[in-house]
Protein backbone atom coordinates (compact mmCIF):
# COMPACT_ATOMS: atom_id res chain seq x y z
CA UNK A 1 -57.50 -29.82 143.20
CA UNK A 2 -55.41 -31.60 141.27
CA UNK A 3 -53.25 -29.66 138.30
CA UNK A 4 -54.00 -30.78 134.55
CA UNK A 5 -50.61 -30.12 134.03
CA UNK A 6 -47.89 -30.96 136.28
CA UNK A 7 -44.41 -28.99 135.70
CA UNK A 8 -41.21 -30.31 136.85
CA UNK A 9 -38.69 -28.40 139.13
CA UNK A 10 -36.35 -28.45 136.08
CA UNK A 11 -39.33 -27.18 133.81
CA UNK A 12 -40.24 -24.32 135.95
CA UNK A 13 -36.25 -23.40 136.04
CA UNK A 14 -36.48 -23.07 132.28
CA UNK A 15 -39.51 -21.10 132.41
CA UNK A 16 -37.97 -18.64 134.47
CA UNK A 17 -34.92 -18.34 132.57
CA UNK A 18 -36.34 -17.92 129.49
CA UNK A 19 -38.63 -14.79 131.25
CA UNK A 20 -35.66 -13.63 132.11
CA UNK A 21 -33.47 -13.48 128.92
CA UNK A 22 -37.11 -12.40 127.39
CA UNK A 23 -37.04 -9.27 129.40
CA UNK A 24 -33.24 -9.23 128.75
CA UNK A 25 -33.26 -9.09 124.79
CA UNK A 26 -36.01 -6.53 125.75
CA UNK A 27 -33.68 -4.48 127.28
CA UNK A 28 -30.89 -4.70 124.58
CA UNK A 29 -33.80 -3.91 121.79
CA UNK A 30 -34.73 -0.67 123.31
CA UNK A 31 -30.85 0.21 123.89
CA UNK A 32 -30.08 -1.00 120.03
CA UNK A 33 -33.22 1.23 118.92
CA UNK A 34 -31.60 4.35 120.86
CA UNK A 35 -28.49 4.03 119.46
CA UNK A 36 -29.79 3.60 115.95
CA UNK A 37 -31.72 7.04 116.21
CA UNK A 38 -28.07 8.40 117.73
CA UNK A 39 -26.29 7.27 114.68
CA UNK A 40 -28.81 8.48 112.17
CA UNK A 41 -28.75 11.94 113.76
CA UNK A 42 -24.62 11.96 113.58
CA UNK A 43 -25.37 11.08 109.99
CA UNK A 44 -27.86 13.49 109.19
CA UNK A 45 -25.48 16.15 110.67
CA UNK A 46 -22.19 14.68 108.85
CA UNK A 47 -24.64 15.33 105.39
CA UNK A 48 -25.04 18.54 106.74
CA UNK A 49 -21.31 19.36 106.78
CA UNK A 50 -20.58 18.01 103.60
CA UNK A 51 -23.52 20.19 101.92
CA UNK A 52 -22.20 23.49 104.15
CA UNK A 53 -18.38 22.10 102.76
CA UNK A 54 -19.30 22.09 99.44
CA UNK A 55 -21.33 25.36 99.19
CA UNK A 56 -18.40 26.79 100.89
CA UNK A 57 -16.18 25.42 98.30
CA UNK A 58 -18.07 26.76 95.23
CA UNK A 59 -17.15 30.38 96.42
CA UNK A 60 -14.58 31.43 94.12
CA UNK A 61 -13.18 34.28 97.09
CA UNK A 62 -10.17 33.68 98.70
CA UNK A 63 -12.10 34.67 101.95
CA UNK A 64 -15.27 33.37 102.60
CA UNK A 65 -17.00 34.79 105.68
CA UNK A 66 -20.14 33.37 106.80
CA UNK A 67 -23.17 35.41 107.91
CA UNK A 68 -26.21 33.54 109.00
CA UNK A 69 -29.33 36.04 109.04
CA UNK A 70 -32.95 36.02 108.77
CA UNK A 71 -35.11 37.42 106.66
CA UNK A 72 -35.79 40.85 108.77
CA UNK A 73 -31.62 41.04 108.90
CA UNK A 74 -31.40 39.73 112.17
CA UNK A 75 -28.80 36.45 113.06
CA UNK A 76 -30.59 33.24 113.08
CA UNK A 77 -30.72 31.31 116.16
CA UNK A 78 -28.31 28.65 115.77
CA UNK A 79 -30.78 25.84 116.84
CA UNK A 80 -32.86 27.03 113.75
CA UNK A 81 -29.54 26.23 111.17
CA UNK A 82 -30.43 22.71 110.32
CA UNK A 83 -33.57 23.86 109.57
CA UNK A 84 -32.50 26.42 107.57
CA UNK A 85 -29.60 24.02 105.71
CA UNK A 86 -32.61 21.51 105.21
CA UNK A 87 -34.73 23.74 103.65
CA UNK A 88 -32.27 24.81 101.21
CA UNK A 89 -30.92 21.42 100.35
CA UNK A 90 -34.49 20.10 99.64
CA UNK A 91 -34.88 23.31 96.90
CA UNK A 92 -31.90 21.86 95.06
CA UNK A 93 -33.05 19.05 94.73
């Protein structure tokens, strides 16, 4: 059977390059996406600092010691802290 469409050598070499920086810009998408959701986090935990910063600063005591404890008394679980800072920002604003 004869092909409808015949492609060159030089044709097919194109094809198969442009599969291949396809895949490739692929590749750098996903990596560019990562990042992205790296950065945002470093921001979202910079904003975190500055709010913590600035409560801290509001204190008019000399000495400011910080005690982070739940409601039955207990210390809060540090992985629970951004929650907790969250929280609190969203009821001030």
């Amino acid at each position: 059977m004869t092909p409808i469409v015949h492609i060159t050598d030089k044709e097919a070499a194109l094809m198969r390059e442009n599969e291949r920086l396809t895949d490739k810009v692929k590749r750098q998408s996903a990596t560019i996406h990562v990042q992205a959701v790296a950065i945002q986090a470093l921001q979202d935990d910079a904003e975190r600092y500055r709010w913590l910063r600035k409560m801290h600063d509001i204190c008019d005591d000399e000495i400011t010691l910080w005690h982070v404890r739940g409601d039955d008394g207990q210390p809060v679980n540090v992985g629970r802290l951004d929650t907790a800072i969250d929280n609190a920002r969203k009821e001030q604003s």
